[in-house]
PDB file of N, CA and C in Angstrom:
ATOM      1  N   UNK A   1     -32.481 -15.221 -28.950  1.00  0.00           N
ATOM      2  CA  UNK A   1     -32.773 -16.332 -28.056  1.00  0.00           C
ATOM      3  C   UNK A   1     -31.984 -17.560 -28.493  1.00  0.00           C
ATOM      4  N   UNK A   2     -31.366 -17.934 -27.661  1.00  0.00           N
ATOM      5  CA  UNK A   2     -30.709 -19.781 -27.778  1.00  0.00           C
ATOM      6  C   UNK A   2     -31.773 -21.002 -27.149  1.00  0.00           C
ATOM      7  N   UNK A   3     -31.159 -21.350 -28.863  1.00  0.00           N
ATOM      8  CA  UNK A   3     -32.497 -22.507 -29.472  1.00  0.00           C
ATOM      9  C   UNK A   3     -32.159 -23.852 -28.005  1.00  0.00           C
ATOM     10  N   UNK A   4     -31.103 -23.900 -27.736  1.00  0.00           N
ATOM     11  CA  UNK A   4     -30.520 -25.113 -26.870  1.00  0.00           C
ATOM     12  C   UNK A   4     -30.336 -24.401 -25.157  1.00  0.00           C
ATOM     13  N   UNK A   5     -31.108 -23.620 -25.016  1.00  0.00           N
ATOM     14  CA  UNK A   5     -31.119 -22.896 -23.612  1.00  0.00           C
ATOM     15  C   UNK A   5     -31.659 -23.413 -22.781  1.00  0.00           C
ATOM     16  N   UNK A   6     -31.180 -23.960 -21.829  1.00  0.00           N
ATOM     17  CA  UNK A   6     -31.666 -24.298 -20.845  1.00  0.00           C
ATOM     18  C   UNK A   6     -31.883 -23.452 -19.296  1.00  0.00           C
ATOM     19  N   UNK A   7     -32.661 -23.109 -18.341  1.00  0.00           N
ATOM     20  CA  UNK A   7     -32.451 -22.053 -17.421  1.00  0.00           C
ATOM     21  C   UNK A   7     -32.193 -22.915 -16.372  1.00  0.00           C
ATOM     22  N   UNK A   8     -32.595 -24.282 -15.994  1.00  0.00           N
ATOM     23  CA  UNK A   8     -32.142 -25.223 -14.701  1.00  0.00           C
ATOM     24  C   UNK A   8     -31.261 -25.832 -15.225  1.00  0.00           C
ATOM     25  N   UNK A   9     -30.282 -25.566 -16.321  1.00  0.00           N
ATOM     26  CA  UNK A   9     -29.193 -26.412 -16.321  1.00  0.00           C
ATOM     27  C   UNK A   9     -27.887 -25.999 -16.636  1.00  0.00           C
ATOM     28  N   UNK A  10     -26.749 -26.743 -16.189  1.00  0.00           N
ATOM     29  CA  UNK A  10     -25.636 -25.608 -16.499  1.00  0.00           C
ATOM     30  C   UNK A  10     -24.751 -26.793 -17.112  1.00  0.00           C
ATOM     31  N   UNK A  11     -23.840 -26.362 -17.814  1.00  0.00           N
ATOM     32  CA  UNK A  11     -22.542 -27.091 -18.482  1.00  0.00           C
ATOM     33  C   UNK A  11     -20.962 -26.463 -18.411  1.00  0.00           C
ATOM     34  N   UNK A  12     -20.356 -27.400 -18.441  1.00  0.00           N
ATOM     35  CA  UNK A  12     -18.874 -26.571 -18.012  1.00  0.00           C
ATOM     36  C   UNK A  12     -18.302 -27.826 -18.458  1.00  0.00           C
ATOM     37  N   UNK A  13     -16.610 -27.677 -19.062  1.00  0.00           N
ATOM     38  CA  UNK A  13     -15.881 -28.509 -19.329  1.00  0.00           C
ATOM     39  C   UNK A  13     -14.943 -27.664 -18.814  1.00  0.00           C
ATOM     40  N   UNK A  14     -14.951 -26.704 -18.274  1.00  0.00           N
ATOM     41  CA  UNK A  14     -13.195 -26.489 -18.199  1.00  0.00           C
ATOM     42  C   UNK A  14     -13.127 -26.719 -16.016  1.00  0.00           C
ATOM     43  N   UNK A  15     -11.834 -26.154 -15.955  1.00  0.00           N
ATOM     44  CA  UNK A  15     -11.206 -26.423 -14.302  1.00  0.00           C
ATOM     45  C   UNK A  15     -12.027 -25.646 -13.738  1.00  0.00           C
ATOM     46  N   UNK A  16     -12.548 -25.774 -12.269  1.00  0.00           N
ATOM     47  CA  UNK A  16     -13.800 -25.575 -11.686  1.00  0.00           C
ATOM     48  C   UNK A  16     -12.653 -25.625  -9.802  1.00  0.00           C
ATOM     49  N   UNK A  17     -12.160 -24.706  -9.547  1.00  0.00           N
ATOM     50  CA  UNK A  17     -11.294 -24.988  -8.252  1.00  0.00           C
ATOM     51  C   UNK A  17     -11.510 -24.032  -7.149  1.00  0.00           C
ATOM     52  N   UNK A  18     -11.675 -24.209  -6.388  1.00  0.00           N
ATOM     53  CA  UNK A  18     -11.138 -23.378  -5.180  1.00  0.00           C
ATOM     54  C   UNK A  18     -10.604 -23.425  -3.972  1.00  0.00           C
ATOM     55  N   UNK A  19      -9.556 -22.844  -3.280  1.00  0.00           N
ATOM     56  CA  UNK A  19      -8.624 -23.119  -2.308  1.00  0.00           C
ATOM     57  C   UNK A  19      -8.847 -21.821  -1.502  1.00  0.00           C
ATOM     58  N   UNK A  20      -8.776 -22.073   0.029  1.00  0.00           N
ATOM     59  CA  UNK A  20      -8.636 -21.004   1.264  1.00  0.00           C
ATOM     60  C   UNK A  20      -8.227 -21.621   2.350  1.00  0.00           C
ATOM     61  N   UNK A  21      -6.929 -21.011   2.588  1.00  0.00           N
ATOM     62  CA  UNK A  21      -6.583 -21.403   3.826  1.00  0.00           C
ATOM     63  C   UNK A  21      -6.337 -19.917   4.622  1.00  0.00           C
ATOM     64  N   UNK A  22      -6.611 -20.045   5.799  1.00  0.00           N
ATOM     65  CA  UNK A  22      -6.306 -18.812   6.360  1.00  0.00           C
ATOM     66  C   UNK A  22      -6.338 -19.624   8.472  1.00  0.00           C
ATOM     67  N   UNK A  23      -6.149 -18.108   9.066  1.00  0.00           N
ATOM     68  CA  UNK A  23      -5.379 -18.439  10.122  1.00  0.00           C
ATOM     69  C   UNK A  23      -5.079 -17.247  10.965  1.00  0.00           C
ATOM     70  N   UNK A  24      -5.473 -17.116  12.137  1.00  0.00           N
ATOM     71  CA  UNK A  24      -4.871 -15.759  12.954  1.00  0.00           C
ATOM     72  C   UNK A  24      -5.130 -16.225  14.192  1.00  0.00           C
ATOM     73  N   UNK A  25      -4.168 -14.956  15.054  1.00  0.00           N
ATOM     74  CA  UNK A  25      -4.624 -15.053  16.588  1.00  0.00           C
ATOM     75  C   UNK A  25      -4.762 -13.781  16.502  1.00  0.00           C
ATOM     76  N   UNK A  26      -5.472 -13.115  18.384  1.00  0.00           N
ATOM     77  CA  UNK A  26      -5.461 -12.036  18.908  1.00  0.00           C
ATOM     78  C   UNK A  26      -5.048 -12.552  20.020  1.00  0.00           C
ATOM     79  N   UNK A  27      -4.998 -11.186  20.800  1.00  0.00           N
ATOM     80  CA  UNK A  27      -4.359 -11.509  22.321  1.00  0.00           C
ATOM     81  C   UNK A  27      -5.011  -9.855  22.874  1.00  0.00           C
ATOM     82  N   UNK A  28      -6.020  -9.856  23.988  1.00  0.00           N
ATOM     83  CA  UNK A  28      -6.196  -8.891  25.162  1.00  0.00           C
ATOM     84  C   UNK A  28      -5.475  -8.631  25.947  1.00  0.00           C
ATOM     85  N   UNK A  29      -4.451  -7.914  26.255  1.00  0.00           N
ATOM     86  CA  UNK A  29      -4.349  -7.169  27.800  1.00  0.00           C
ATOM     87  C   UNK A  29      -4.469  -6.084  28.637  1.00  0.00           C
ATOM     88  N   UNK A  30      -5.449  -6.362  29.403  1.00  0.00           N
ATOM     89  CA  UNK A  30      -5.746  -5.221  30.053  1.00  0.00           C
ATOM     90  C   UNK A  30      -4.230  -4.581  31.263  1.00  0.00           C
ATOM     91  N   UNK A  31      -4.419  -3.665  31.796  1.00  0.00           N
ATOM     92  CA  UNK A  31      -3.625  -3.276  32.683  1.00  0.00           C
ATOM     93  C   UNK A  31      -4.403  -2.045  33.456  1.00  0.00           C
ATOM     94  N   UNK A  32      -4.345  -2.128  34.798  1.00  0.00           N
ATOM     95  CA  UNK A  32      -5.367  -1.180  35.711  1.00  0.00           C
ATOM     96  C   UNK A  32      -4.127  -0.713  35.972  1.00  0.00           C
ATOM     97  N   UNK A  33      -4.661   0.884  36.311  1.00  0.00           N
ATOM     98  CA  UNK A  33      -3.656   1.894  35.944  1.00  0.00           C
ATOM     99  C   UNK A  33      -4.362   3.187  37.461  1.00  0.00           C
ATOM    100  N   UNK A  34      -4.384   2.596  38.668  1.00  0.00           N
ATOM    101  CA  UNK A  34      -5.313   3.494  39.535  1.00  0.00           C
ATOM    102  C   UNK A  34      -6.611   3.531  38.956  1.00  0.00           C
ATOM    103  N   UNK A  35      -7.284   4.668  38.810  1.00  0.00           N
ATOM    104  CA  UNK A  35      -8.502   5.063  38.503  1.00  0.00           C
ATOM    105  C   UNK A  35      -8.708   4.347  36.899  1.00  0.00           C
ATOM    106  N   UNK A  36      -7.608   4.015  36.130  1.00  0.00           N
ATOM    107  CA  UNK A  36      -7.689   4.032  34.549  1.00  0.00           C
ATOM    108  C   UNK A  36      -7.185   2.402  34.340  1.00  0.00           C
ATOM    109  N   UNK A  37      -7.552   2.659  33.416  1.00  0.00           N
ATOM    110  CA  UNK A  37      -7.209   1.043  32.777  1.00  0.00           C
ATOM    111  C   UNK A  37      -6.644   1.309  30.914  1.00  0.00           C
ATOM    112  N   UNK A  38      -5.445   0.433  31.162  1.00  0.00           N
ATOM    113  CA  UNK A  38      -4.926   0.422  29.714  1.00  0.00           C
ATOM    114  C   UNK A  38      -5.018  -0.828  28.697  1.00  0.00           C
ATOM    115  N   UNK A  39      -5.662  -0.661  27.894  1.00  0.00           N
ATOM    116  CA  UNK A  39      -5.855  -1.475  27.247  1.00  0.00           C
ATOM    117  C   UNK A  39      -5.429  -2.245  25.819  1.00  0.00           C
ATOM    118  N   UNK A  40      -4.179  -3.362  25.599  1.00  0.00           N
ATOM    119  CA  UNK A  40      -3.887  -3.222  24.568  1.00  0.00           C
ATOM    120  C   UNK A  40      -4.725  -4.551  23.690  1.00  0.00           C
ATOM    121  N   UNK A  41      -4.818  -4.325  22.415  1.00  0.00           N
ATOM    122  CA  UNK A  41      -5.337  -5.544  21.328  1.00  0.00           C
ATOM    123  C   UNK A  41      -4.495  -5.509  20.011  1.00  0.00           C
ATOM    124  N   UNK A  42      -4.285  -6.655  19.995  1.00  0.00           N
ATOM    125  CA  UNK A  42      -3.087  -7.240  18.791  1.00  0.00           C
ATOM    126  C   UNK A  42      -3.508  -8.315  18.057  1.00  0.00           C
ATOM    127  N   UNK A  43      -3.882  -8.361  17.126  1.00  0.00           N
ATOM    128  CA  UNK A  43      -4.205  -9.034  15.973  1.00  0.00           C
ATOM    129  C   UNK A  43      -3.393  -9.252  14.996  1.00  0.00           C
ATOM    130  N   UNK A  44      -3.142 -10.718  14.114  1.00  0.00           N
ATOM    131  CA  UNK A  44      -2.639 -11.065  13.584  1.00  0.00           C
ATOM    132  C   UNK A  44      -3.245 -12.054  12.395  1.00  0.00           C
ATOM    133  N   UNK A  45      -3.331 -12.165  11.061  1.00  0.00           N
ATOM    134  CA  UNK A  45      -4.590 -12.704  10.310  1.00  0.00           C
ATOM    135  C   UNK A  45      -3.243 -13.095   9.325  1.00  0.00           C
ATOM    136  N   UNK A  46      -3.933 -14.243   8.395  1.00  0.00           N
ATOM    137  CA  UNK A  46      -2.808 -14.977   7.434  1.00  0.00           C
ATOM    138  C   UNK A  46      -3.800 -15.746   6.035  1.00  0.00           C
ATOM    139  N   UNK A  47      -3.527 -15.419   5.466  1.00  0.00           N
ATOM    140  CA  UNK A  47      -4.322 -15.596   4.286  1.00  0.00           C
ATOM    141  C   UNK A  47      -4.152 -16.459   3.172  1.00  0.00           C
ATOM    142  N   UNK A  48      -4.394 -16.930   2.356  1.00  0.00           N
ATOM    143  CA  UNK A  48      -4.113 -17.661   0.788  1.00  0.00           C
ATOM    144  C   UNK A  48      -4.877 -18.126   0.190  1.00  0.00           C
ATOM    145  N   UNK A  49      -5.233 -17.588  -0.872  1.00  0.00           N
ATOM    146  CA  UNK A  49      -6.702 -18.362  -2.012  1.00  0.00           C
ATOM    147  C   UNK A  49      -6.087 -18.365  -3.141  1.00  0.00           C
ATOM    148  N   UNK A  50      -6.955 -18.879  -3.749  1.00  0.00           N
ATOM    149  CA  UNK A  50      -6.969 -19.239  -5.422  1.00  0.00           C
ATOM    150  C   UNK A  50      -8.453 -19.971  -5.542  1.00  0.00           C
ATOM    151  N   UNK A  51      -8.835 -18.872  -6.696  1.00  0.00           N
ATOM    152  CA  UNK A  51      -9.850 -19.139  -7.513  1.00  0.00           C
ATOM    153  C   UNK A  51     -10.120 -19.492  -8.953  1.00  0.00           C
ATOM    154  N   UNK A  52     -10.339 -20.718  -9.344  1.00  0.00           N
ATOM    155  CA  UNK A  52     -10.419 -20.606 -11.122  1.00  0.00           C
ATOM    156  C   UNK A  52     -11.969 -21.374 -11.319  1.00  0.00           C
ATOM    157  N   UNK A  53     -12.429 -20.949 -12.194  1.00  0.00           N
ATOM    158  CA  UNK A  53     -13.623 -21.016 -12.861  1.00  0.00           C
ATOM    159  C   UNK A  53     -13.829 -21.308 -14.435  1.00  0.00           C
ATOM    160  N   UNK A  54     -14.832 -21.950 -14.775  1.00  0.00           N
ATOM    161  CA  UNK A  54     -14.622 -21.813 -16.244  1.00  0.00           C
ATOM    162  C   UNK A  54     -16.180 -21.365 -16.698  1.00  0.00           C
ATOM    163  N   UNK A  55     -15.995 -19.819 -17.046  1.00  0.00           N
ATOM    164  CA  UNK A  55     -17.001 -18.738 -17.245  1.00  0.00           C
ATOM    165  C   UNK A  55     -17.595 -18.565 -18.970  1.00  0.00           C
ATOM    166  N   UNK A  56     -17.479 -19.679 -19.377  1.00  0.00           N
ATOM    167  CA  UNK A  56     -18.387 -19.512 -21.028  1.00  0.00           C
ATOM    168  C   UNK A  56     -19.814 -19.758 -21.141  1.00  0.00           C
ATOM    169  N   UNK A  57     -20.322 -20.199 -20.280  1.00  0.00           N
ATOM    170  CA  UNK A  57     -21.074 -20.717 -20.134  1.00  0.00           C
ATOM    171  C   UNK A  57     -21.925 -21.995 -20.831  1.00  0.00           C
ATOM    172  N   UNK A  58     -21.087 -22.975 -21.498  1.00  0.00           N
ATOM    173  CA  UNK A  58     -21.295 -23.800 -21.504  1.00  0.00           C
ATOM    174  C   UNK A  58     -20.074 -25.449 -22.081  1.00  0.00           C
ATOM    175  N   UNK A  59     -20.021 -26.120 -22.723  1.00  0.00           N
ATOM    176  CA  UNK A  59     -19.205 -27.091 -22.989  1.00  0.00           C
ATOM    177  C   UNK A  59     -18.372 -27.242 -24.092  1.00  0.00           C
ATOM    178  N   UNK A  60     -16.993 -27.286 -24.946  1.00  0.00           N
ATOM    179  CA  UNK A  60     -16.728 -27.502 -26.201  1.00  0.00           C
ATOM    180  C   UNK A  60     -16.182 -25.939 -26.869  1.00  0.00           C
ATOM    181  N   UNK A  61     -16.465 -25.824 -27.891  1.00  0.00           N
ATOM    182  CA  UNK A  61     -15.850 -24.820 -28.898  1.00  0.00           C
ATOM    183  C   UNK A  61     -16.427 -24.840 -29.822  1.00  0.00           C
ATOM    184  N   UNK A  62     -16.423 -23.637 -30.509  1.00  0.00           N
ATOM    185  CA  UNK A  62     -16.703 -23.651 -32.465  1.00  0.00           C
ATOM    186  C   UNK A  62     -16.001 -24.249 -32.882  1.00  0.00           C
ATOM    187  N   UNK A  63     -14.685 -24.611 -32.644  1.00  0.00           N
ATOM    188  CA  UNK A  63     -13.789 -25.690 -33.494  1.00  0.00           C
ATOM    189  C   UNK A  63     -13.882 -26.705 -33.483  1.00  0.00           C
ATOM    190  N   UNK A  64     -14.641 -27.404 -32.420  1.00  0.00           N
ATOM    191  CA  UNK A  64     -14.451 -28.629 -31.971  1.00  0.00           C
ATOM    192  C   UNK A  64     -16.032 -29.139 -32.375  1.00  0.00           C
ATOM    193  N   UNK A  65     -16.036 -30.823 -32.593  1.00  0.00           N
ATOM    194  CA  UNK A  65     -16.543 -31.089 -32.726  1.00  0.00           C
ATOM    195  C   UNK A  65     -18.547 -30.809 -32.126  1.00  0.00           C
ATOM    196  N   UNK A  66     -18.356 -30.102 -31.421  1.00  0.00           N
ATOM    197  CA  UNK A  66     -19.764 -30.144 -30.656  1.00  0.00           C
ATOM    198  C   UNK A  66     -19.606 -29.236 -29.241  1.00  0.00           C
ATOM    199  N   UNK A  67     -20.308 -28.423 -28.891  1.00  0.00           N
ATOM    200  CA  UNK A  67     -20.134 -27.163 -28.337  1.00  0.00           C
ATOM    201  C   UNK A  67     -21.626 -26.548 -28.359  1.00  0.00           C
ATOM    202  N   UNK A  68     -21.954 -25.974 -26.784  1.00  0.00           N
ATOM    203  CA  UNK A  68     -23.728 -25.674 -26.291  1.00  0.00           C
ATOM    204  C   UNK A  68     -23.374 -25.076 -25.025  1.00  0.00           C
ATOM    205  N   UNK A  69     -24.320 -24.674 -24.800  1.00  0.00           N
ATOM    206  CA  UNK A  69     -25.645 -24.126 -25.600  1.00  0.00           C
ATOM    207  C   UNK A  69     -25.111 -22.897 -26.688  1.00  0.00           C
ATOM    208  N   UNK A  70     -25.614 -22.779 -27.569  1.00  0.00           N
ATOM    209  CA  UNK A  70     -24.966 -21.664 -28.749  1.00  0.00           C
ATOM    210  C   UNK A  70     -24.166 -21.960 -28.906  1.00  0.00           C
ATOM    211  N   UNK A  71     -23.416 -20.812 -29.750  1.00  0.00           N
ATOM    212  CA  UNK A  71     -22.059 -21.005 -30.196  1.00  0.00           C
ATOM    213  C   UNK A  71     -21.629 -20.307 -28.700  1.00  0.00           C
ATOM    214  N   UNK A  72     -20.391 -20.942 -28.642  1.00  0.00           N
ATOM    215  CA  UNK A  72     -19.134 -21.328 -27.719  1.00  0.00           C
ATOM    216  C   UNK A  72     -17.710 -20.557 -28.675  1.00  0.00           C
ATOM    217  N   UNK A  73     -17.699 -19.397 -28.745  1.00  0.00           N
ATOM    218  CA  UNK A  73     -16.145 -19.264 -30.050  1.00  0.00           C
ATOM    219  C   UNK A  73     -15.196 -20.280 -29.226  1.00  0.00           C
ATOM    220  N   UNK A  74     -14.638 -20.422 -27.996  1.00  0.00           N
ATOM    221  CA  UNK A  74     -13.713 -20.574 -27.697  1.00  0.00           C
ATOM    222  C   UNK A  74     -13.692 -21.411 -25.872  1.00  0.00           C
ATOM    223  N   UNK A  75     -13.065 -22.260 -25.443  1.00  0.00           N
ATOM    224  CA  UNK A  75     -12.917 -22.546 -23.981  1.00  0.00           C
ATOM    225  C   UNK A  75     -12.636 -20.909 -23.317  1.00  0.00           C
ATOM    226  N   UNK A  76     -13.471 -20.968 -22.367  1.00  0.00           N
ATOM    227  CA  UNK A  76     -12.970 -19.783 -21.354  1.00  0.00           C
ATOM    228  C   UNK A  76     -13.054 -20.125 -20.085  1.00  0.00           C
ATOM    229  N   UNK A  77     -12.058 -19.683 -19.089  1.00  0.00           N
ATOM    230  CA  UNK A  77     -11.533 -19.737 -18.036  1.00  0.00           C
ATOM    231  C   UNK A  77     -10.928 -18.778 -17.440  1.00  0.00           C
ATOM    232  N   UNK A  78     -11.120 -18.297 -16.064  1.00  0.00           N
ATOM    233  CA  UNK A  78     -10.923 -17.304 -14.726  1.00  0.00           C
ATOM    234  C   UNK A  78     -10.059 -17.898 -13.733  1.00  0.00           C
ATOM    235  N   UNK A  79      -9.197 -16.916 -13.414  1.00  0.00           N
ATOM    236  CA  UNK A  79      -8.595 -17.084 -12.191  1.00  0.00           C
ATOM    237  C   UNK A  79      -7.710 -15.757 -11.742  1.00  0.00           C
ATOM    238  N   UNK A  80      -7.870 -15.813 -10.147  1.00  0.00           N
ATOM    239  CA  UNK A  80      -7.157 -15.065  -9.535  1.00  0.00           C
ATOM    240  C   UNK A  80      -6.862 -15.432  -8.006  1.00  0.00           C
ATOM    241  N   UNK A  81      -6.136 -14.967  -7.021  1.00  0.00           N
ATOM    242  CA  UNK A  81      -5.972 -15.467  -5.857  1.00  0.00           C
ATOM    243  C   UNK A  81      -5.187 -14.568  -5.053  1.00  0.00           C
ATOM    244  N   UNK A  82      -4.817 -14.326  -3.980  1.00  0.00           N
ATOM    245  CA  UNK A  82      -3.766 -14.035  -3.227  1.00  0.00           C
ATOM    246  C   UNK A  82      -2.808 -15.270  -2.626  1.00  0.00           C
ATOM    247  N   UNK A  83      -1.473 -14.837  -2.932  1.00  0.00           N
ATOM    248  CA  UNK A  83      -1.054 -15.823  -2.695  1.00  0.00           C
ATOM    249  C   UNK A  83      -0.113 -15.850  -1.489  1.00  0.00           C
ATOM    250  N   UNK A  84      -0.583 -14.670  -0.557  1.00  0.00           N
ATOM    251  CA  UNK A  84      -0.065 -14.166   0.992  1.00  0.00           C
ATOM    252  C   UNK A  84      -0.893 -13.092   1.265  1.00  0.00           C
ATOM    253  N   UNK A  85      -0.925 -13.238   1.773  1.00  0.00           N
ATOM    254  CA  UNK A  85      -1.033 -11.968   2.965  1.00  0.00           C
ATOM    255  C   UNK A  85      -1.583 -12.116   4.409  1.00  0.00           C
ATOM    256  N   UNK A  86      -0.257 -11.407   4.824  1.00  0.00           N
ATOM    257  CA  UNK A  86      -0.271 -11.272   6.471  1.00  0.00           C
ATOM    258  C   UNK A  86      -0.819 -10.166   6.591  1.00  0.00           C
ATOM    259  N   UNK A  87      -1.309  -9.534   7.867  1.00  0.00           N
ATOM    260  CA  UNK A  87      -1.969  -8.522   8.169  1.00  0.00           C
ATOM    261  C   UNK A  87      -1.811  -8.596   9.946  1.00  0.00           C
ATOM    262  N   UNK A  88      -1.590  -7.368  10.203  1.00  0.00           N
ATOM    263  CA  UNK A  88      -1.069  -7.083  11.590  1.00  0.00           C
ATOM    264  C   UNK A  88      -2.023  -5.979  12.150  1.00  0.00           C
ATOM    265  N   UNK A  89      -2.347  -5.439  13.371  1.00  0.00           N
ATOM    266  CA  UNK A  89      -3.250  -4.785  13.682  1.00  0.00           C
ATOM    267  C   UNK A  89      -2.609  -4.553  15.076  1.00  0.00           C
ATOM    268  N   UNK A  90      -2.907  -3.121  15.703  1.00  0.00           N
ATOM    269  CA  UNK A  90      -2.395  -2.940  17.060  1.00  0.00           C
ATOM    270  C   UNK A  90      -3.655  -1.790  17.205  1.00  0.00           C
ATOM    271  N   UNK A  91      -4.077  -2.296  18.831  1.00  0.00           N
ATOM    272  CA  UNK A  91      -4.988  -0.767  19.279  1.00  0.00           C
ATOM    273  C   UNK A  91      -4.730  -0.544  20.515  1.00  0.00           C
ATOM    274  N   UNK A  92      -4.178   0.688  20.878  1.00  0.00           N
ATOM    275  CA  UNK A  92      -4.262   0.707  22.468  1.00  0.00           C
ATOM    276  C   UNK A  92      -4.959   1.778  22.841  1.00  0.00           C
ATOM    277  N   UNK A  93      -5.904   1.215  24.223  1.00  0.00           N
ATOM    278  CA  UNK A  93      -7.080   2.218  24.723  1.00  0.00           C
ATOM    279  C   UNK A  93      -6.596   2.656  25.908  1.00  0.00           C
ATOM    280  N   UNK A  94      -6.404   4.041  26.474  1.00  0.00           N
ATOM    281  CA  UNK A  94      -6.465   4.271  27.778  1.00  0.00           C
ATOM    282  C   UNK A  94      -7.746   4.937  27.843  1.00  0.00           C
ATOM    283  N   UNK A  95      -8.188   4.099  29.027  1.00  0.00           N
ATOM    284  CA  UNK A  95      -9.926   4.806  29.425  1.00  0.00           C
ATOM    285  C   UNK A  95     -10.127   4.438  30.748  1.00  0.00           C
TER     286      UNK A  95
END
């Protein structure tokens, strides 16, 4: 058990970020075909994130002057992201 635990409280010193941009169209067209109808759908989606976090769960270092709840060996920090992606989609229905 940690003597300095708190459960409603949290601490963080390191970068804390997140970014999303994203973006698409579609487009319907039908086409009557006599008795039938053709149907096309086209999709288009556009993406970009980045995520960083700082996952030690709490403030400081063992090296450093002062560092909690517990020992802290070290700053820790997360990240990952996509940094594209397009995505394309085609369906065509005859019904």
């Amino acid at each position: 058990m940690v003597q300095d635990f708190a459960r409603d409280s949290i601490a963080h010193d390191g970068r804390n970020e997140q970014t999303l941009e994203s973006g698409g169209l579609t487009a319907e067209v039908r086409y009557d075909i006599g008795n039938f109808q053709l149907v096309s759908l086209t999709g288009l989606e556009r993406l970009t994130t980045f995520s960083r976090g700082d996952i030690d769960g709490g403030y400081g270092a063992a090296f450093l002057p002062s560092s909690g709840p517990g020992v802290i060996p070290f700053p820790s920090e997360t990240a990952s992201g996509i940094p594209l992606l397009n995505q394309f989609s085609q369906e065509v229905r005859f019904c």
